[in-house]
C-alpha atoms as a PDB file:
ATOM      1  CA  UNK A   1      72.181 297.229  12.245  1.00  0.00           C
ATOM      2  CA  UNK A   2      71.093 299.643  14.933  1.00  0.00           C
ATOM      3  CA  UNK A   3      73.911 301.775  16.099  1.00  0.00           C
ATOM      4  CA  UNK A   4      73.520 303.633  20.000  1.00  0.00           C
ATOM      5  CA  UNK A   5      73.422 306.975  20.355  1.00  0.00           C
ATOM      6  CA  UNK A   6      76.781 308.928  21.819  1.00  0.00           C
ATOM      7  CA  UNK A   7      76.537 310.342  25.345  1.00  0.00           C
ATOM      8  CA  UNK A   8      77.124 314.208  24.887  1.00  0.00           C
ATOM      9  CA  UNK A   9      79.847 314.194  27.611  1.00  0.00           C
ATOM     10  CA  UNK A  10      81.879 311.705  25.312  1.00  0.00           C
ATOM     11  CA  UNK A  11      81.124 313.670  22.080  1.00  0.00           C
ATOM     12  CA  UNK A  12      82.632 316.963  24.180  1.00  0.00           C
ATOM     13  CA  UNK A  13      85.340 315.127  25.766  1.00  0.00           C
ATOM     14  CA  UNK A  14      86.372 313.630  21.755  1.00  0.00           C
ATOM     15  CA  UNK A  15      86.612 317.280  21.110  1.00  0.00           C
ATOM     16  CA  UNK A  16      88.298 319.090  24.231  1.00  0.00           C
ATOM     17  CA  UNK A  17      91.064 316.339  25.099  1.00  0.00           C
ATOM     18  CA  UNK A  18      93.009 316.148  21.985  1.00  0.00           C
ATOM     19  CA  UNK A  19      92.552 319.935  21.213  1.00  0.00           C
ATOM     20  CA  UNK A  20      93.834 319.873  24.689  1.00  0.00           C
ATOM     21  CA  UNK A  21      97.110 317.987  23.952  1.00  0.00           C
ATOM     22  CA  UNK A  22      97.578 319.897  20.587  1.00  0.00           C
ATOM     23  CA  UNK A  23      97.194 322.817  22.102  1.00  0.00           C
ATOM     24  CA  UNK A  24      99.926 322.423  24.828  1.00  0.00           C
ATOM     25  CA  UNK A  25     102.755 320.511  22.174  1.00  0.00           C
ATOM     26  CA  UNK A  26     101.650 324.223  20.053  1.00  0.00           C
ATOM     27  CA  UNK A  27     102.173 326.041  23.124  1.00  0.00           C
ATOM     28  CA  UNK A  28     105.473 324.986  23.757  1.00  0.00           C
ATOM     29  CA  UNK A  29     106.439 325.401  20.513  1.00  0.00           C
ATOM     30  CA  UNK A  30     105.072 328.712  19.797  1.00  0.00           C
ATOM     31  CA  UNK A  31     106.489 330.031  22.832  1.00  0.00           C
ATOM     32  CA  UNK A  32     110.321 328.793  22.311  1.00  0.00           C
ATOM     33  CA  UNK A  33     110.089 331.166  18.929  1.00  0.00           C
ATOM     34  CA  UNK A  34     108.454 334.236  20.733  1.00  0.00           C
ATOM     35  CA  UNK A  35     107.463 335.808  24.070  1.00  0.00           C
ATOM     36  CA  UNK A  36     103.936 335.701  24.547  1.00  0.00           C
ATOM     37  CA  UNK A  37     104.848 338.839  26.658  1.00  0.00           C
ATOM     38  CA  UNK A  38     105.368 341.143  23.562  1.00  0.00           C
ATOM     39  CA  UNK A  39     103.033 338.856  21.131  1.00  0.00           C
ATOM     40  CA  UNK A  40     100.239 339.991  23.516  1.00  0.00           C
ATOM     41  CA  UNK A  41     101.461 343.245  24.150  1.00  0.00           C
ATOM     42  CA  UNK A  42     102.185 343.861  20.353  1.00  0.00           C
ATOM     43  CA  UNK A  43      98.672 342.186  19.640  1.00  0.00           C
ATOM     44  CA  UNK A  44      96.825 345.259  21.582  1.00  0.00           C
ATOM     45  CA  UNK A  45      96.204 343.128  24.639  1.00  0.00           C
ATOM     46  CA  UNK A  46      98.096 345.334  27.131  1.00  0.00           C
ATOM     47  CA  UNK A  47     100.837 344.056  29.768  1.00  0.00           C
ATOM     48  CA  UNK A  48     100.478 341.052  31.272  1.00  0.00           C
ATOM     49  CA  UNK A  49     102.698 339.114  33.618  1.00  0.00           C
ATOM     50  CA  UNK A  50     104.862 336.216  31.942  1.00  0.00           C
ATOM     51  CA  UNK A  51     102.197 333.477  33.601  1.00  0.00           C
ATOM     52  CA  UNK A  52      99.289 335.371  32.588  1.00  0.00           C
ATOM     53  CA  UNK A  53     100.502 335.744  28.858  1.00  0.00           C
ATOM     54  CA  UNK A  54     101.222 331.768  28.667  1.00  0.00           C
ATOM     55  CA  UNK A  55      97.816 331.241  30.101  1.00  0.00           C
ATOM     56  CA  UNK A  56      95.905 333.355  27.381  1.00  0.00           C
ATOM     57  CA  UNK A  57      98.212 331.990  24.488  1.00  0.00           C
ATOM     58  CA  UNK A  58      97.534 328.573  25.649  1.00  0.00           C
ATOM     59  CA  UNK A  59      93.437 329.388  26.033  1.00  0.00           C
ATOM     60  CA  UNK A  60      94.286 330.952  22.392  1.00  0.00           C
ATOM     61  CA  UNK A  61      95.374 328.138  21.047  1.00  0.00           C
ATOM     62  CA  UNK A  62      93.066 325.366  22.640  1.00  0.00           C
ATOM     63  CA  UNK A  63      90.108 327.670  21.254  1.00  0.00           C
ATOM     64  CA  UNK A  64      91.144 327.177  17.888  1.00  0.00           C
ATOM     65  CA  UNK A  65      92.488 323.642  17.907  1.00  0.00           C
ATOM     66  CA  UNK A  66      88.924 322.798  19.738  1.00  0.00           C
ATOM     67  CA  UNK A  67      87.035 324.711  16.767  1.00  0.00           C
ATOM     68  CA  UNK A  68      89.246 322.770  14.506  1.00  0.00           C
ATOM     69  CA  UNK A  69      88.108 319.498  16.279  1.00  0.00           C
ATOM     70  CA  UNK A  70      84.532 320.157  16.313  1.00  0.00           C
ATOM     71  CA  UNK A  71      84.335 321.350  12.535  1.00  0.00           C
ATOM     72  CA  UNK A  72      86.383 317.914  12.072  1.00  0.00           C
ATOM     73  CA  UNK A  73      83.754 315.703  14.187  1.00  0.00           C
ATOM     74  CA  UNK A  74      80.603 317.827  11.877  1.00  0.00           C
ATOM     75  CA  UNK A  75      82.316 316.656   8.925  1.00  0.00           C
ATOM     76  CA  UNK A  76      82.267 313.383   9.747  1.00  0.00           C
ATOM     77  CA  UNK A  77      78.310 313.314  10.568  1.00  0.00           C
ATOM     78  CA  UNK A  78      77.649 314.448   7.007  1.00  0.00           C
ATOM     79  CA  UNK A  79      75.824 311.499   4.917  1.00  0.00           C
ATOM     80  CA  UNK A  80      78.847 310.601   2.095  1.00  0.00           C
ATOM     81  CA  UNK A  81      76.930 308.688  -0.337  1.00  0.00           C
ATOM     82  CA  UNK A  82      78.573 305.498  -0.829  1.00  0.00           C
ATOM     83  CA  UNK A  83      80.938 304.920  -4.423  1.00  0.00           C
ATOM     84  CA  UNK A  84      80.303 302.413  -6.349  1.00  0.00           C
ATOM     85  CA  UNK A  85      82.379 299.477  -6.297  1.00  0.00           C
ATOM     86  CA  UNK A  86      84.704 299.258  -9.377  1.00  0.00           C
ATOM     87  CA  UNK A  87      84.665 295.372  -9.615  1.00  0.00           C
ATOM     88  CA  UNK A  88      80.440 295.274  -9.644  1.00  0.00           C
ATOM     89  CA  UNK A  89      80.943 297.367 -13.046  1.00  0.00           C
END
């Protein structure tokens, strides 16, 4: 069975849009527990207006659920050796 190769823009686009979603549903509830206001200026970043501290919290967080997506989508390249089936034994 020959399989066809993935086009890179859907391989990037299987990793960016549900980051994407994640991101915003963590996002919203992040930022109902704490203002991204002092979290940012209590992380070292400075002041920020309100919009620009959502903006970098929500870049924050897409970042890392987009890292988590991609180390996901490496994982499930990997060759797994097949198991044995239990009945054939």
């Amino acid at each position: 069975m020959e399989t066809t190769p993935i086009p890179a823009i859907q391989r990037i686009t299987s990793i960016l849009w549900p980051s994407f979603l994640v991101a915003g549903v963590a996002a919203i509830v992040l930022f109902t527990a704490f203002d991204p206001v002092e979290v940012l200026a209590n992380a070292g970043w400075g002041e920020h207006s309100r919009l620009g501290a959502y903006t970098i919290g929500f870049f924050i967080l897409w970042l890392m659920t987009a890292i988590s997506s991609a180390i996901s989508c490496q994982f499930i390249r990997c060759k797994i050796p097949p198991r044995k089936n239990a009945a054939s034994e």
